[in-house]
C-alpha atoms as a PDB file:
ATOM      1  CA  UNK A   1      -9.696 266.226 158.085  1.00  0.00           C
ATOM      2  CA  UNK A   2      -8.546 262.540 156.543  1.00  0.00           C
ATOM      3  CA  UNK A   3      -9.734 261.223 153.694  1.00  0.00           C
ATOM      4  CA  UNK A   4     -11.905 258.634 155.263  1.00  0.00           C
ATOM      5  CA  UNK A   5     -13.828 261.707 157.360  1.00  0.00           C
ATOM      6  CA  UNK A   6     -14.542 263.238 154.199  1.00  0.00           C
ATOM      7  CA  UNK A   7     -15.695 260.165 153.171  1.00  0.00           C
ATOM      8  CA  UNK A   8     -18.106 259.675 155.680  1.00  0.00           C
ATOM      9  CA  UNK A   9     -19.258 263.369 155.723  1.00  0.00           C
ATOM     10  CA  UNK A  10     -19.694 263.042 152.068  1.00  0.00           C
ATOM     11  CA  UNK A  11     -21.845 259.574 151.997  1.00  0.00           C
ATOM     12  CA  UNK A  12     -24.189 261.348 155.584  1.00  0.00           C
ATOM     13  CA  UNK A  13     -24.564 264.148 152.598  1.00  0.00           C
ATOM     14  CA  UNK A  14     -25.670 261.422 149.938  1.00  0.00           C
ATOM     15  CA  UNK A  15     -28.141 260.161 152.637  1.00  0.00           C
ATOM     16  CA  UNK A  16     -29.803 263.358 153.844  1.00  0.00           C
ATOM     17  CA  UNK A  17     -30.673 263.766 149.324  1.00  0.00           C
ATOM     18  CA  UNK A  18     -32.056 260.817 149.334  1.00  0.00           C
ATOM     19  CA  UNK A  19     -34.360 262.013 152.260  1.00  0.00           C
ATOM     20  CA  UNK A  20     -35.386 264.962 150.632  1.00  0.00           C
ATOM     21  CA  UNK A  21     -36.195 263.033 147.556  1.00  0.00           C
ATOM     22  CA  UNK A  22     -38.558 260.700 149.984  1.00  0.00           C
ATOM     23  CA  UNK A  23     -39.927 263.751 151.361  1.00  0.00           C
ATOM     24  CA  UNK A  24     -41.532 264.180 147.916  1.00  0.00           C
ATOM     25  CA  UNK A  25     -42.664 260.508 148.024  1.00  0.00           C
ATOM     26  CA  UNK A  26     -44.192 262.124 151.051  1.00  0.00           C
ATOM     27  CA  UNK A  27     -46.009 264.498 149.877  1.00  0.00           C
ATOM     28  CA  UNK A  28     -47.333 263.307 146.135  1.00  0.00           C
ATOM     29  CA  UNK A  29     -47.544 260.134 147.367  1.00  0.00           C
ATOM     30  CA  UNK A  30     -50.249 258.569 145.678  1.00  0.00           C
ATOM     31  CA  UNK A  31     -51.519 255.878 148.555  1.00  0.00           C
ATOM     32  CA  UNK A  32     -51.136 255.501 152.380  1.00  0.00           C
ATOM     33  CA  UNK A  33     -48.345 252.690 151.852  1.00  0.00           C
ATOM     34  CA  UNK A  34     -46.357 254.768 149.481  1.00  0.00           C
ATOM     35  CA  UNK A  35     -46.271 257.505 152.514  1.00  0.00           C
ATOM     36  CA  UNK A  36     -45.427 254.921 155.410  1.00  0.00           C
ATOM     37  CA  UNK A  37     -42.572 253.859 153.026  1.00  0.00           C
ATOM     38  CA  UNK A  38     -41.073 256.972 152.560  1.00  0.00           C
ATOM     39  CA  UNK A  39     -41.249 257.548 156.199  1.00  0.00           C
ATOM     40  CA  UNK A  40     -39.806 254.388 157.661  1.00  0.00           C
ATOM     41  CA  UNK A  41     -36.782 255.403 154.920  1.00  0.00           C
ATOM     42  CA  UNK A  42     -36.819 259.023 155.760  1.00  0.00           C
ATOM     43  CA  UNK A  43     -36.694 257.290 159.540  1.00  0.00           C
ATOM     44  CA  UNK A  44     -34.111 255.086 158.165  1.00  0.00           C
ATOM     45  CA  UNK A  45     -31.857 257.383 156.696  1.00  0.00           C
ATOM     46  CA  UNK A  46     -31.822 259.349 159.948  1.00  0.00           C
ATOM     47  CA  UNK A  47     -30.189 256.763 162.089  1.00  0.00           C
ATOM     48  CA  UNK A  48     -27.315 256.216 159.116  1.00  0.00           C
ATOM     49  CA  UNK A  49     -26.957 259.850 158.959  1.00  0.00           C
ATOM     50  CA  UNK A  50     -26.435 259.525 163.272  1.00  0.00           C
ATOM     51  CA  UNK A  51     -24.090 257.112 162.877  1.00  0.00           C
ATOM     52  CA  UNK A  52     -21.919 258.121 159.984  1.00  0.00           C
ATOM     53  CA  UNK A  53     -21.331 261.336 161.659  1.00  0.00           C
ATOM     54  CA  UNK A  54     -20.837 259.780 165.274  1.00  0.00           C
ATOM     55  CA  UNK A  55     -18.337 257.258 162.986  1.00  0.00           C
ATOM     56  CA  UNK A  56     -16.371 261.088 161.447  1.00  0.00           C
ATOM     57  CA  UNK A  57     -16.436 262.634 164.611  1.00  0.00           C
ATOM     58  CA  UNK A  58     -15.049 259.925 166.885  1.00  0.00           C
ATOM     59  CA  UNK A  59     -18.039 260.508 169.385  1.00  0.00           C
ATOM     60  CA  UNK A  60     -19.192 256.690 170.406  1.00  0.00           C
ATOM     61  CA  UNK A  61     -22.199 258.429 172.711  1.00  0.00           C
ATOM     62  CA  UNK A  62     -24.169 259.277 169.248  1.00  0.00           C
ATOM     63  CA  UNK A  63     -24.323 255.230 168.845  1.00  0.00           C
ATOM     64  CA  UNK A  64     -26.903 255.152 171.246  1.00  0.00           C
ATOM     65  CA  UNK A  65     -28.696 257.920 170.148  1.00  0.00           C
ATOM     66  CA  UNK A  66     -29.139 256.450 166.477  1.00  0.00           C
ATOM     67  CA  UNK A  67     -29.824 252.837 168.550  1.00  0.00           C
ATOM     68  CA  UNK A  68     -32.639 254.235 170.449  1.00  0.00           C
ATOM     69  CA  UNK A  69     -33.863 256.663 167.266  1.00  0.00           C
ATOM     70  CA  UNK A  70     -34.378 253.283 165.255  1.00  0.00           C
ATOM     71  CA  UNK A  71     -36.368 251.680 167.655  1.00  0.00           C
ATOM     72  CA  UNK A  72     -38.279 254.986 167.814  1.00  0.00           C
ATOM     73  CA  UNK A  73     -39.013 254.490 164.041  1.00  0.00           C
ATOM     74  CA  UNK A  74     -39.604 250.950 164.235  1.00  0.00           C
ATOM     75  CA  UNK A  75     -42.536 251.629 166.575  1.00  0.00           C
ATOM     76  CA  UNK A  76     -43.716 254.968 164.620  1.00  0.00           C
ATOM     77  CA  UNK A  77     -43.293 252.498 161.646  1.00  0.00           C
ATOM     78  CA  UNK A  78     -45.926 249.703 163.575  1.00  0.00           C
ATOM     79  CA  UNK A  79     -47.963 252.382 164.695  1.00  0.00           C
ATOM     80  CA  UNK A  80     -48.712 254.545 161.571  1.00  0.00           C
ATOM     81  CA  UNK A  81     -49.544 251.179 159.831  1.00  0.00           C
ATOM     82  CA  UNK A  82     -51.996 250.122 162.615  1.00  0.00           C
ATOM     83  CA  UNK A  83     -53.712 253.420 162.434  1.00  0.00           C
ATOM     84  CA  UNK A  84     -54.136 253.195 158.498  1.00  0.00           C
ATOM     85  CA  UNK A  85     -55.626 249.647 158.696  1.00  0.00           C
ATOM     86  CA  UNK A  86     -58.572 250.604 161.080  1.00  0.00           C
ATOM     87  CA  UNK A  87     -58.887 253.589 159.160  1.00  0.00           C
ATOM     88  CA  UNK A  88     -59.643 251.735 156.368  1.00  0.00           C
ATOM     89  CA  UNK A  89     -56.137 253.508 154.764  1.00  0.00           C
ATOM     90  CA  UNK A  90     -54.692 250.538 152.721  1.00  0.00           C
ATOM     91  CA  UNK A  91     -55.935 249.383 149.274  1.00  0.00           C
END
């Protein structure tokens, strides 16, 4: 493997720790916006993850599955907001 592979291996790596670290945001999160947060990055940090390994592994195809993953997020992002608002969910 070059340099730059490692590279990108090793910055997906930094990426999924900073996921795990949301998922605590997650779970002792403290108010419904401090959960949607974490989720749109945990979302977020997904589709870099997807495209610094399609990036390491040469495969272009995993572009479009990180493309259509963030508009998948976007939407989950819009719809567990809407569903908090008529819930009454946001201070």
């Amino acid at each position: 493997m070059t340099l730059v592979e490692n590279a990108l291996l090793a910055t997906a790596g930094a990426f999924v720790i900073t996921s795990l670290v949301a998922v605590y945001r997650i779970v002792d999160g403290p108010t419904m916006p401090d959960r949607v947060i974490a989720i749109n990055v945990i979302g977020s940090n997904v589709v870099i993850v997807i495209a610094l390994l399609a990036a390491a592994i040469g495969e272009a195809g995993a572009l479009d599955i990180a493309l259509v993953y963030a508009l998948l997020n976007f939407l989950l992002s819009i719809a567990i907001s809407k569903f908090s608002v008529e819930r009454g969910g946001v201070l």
